[in-house]
C-alpha atoms as a PDB file:
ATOM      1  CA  UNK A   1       9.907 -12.602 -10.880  1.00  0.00           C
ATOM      2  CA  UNK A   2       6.504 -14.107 -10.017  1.00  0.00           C
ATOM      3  CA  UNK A   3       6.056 -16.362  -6.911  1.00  0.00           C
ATOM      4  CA  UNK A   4       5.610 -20.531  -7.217  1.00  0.00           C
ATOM      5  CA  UNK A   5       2.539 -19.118  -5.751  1.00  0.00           C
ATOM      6  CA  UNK A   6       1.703 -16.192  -7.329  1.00  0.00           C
ATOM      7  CA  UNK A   7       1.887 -18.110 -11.300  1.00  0.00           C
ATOM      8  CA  UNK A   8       0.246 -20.921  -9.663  1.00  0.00           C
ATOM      9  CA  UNK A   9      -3.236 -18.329  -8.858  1.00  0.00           C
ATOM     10  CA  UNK A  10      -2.647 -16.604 -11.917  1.00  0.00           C
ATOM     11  CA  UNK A  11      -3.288 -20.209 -13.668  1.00  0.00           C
ATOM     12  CA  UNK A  12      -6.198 -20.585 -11.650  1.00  0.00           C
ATOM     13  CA  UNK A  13      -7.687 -17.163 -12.433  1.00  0.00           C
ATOM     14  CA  UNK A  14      -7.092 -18.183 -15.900  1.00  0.00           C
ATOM     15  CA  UNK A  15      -4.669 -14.718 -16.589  1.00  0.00           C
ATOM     16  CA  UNK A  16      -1.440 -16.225 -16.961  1.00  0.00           C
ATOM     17  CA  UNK A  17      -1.026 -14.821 -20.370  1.00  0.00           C
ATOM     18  CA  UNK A  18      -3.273 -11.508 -19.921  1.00  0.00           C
ATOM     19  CA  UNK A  19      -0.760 -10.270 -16.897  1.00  0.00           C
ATOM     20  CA  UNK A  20       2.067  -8.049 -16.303  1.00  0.00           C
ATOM     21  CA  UNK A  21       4.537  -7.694 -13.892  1.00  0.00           C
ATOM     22  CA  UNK A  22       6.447  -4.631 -12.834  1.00  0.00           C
ATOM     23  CA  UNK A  23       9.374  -5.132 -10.156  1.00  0.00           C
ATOM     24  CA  UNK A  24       8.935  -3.046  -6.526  1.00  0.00           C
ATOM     25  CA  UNK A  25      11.136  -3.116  -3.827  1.00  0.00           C
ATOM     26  CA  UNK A  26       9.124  -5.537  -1.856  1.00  0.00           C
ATOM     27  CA  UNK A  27       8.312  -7.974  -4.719  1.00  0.00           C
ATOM     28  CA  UNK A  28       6.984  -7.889  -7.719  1.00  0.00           C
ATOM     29  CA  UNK A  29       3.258  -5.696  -8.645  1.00  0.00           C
ATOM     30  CA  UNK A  30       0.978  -7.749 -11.048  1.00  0.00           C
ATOM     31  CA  UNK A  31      -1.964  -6.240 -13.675  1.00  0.00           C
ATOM     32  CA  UNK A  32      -4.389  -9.034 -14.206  1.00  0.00           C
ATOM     33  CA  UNK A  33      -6.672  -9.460 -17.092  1.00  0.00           C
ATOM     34  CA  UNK A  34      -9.689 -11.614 -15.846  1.00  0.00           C
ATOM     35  CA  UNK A  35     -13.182 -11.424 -15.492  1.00  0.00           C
ATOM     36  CA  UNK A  36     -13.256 -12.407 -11.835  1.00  0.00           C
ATOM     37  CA  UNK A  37     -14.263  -9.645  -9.202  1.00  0.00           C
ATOM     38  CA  UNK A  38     -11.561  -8.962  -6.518  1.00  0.00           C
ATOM     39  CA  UNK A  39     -13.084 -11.421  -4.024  1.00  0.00           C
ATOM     40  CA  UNK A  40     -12.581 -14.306  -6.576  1.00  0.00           C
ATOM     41  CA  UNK A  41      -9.044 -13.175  -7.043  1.00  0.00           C
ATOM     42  CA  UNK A  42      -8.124 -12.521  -3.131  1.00  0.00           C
ATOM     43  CA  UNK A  43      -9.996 -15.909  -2.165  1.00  0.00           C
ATOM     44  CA  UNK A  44      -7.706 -17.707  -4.988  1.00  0.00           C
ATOM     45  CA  UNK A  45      -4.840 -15.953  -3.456  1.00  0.00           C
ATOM     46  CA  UNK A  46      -5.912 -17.003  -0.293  1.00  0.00           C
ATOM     47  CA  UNK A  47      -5.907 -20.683  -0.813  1.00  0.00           C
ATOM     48  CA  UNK A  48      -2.980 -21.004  -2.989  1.00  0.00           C
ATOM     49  CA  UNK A  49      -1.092 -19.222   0.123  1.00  0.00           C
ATOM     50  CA  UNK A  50      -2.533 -21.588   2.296  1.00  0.00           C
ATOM     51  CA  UNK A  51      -1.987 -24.903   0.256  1.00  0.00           C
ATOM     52  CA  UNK A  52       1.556 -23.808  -0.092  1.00  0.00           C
ATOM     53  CA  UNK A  53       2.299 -22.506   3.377  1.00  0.00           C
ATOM     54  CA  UNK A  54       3.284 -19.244   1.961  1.00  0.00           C
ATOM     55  CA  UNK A  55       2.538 -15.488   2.387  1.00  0.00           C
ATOM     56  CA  UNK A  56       1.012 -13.951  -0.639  1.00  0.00           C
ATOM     57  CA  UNK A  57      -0.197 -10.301   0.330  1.00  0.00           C
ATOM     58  CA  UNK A  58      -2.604  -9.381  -2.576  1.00  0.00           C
ATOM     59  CA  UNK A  59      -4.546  -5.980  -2.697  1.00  0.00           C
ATOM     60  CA  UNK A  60      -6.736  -6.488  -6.168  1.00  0.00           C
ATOM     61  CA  UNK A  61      -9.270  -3.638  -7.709  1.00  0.00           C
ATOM     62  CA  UNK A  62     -10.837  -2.533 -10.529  1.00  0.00           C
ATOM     63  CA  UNK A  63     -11.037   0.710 -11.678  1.00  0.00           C
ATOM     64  CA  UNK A  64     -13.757   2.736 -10.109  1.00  0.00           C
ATOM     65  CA  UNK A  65     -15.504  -0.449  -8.520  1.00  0.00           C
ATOM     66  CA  UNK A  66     -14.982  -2.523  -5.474  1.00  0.00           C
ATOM     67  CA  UNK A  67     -11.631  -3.693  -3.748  1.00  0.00           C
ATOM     68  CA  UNK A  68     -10.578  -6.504  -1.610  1.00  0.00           C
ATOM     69  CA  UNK A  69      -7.683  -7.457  -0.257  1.00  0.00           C
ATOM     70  CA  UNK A  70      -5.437  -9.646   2.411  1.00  0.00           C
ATOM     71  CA  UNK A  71      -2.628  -8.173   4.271  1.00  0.00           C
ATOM     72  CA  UNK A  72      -1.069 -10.424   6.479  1.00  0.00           C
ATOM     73  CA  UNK A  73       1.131  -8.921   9.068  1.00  0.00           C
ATOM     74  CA  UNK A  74       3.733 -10.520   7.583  1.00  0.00           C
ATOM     75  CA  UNK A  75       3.616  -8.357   4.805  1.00  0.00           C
ATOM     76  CA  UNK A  76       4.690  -5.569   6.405  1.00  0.00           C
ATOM     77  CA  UNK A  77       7.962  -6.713   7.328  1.00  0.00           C
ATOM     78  CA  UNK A  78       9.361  -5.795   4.172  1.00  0.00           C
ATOM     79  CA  UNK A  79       8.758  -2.431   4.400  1.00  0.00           C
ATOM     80  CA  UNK A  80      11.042  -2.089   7.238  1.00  0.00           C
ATOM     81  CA  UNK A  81      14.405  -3.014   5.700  1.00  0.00           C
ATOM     82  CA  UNK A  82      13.289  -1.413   2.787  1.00  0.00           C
ATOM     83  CA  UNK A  83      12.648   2.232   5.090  1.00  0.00           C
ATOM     84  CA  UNK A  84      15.650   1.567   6.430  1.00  0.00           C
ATOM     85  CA  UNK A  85      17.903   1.126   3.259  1.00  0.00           C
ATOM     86  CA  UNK A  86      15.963   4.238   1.814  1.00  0.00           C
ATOM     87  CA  UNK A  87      16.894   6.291   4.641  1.00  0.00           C
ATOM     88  CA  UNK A  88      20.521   4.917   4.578  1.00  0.00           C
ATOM     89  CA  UNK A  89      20.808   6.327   0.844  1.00  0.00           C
ATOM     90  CA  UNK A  90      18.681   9.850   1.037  1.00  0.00           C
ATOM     91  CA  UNK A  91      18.017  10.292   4.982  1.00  0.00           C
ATOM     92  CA  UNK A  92      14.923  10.532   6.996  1.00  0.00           C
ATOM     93  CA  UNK A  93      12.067  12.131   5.263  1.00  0.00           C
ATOM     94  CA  UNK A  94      11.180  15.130   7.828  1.00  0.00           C
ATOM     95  CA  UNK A  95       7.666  15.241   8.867  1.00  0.00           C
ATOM     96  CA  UNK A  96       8.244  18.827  10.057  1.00  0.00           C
ATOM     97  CA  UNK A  97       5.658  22.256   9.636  1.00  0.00           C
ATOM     98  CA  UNK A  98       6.646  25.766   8.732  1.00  0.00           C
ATOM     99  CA  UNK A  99       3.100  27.371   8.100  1.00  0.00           C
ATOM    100  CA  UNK A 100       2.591  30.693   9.354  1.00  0.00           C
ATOM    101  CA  UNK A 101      -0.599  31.053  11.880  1.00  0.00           C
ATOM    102  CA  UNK A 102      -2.083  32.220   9.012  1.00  0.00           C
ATOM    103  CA  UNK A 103      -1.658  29.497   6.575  1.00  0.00           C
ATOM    104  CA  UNK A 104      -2.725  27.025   9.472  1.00  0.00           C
ATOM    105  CA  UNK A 105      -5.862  28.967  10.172  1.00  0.00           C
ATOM    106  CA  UNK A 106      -6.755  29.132   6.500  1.00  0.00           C
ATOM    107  CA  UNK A 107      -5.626  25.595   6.533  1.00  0.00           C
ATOM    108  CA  UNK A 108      -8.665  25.074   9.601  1.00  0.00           C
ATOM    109  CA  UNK A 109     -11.098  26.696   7.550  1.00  0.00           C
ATOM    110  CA  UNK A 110     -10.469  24.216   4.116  1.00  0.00           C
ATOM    111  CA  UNK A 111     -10.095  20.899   5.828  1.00  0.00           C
ATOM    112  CA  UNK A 112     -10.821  21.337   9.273  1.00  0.00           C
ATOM    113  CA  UNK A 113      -8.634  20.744  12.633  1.00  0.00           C
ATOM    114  CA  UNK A 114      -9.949  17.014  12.565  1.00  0.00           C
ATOM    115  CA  UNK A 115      -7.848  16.266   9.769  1.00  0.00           C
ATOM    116  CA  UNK A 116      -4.633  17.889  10.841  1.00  0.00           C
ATOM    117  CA  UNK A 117      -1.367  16.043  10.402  1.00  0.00           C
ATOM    118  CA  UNK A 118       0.712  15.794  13.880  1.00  0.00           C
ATOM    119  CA  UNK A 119       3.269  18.187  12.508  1.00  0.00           C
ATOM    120  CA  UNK A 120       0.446  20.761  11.602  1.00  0.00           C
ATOM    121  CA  UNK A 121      -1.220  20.240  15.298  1.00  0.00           C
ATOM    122  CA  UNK A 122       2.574  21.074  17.028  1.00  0.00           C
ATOM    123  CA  UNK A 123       3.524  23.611  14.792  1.00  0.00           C
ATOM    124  CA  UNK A 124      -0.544  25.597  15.766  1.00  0.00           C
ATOM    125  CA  UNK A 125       0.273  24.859  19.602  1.00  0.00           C
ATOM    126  CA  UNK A 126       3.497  25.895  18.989  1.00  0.00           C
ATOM    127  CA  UNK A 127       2.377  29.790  17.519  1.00  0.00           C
ATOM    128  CA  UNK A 128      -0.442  30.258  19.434  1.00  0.00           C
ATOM    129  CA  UNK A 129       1.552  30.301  22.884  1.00  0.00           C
END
């Protein structure tokens, strides 16, 4: 379910009945209908939050165009117990590389060593000792 806060700047963007909600494990995601831009809609955000001494993280888009958003730290916090209970039920994802020296160098040549992942960086050093 939506936030106090959340319906409360969903009346003030005026999209209370062009909006759906969809259910995530750290609240809930909201579509909007409106006309305003994403500033309008994170500055609403914004003030409701403040005026009811409440977090409401809000990352808001449209399609193609611009973006704006406000992540408080606080927002983050959720993702922790929810990592945690994830990893309880299907274990740690592992962030581990089996290329071949081969597939990393081909792997240089298409996106370049800049843009190696950790794993790909140990698993080079670790073939070309």
């Amino acid at each position: 379910m939506p936030t106090a806060g959340d319906q409360q700047a969903m009346d003030l963007i005026g999209a209370r009945n062009t909006s759906v909600g969809a259910g995530s494990p750290f609240g809930v995601i909201s579509i909007i209908g409106t006309d305003k831009s994403p500033a309008e809609i994170v500055q609403i955000y914004k003030d409701v939050a403040a005026e009811m001494q409440d977090e409401l993280p809000i990352i808001a888009w449209l399609e193609g165009d611009q973006a704006a958003a406000d992540m408080s730290a606080g927002f983050f916090e959720h993702f922790a117990p929810m990592n945690e209970a994830w990893e309880s039920e299907f274990g740690r994802a592992k962030k581990e590389c089996t290329m071949s020296l081969d597939e990393l160098l081909d792997l240089v040549k298409s996106k370049g060593l800049q843009n190696f992942t950790t794993a790909e960086l140990q698993r080079l050093k670790e073939l070309s000792k």
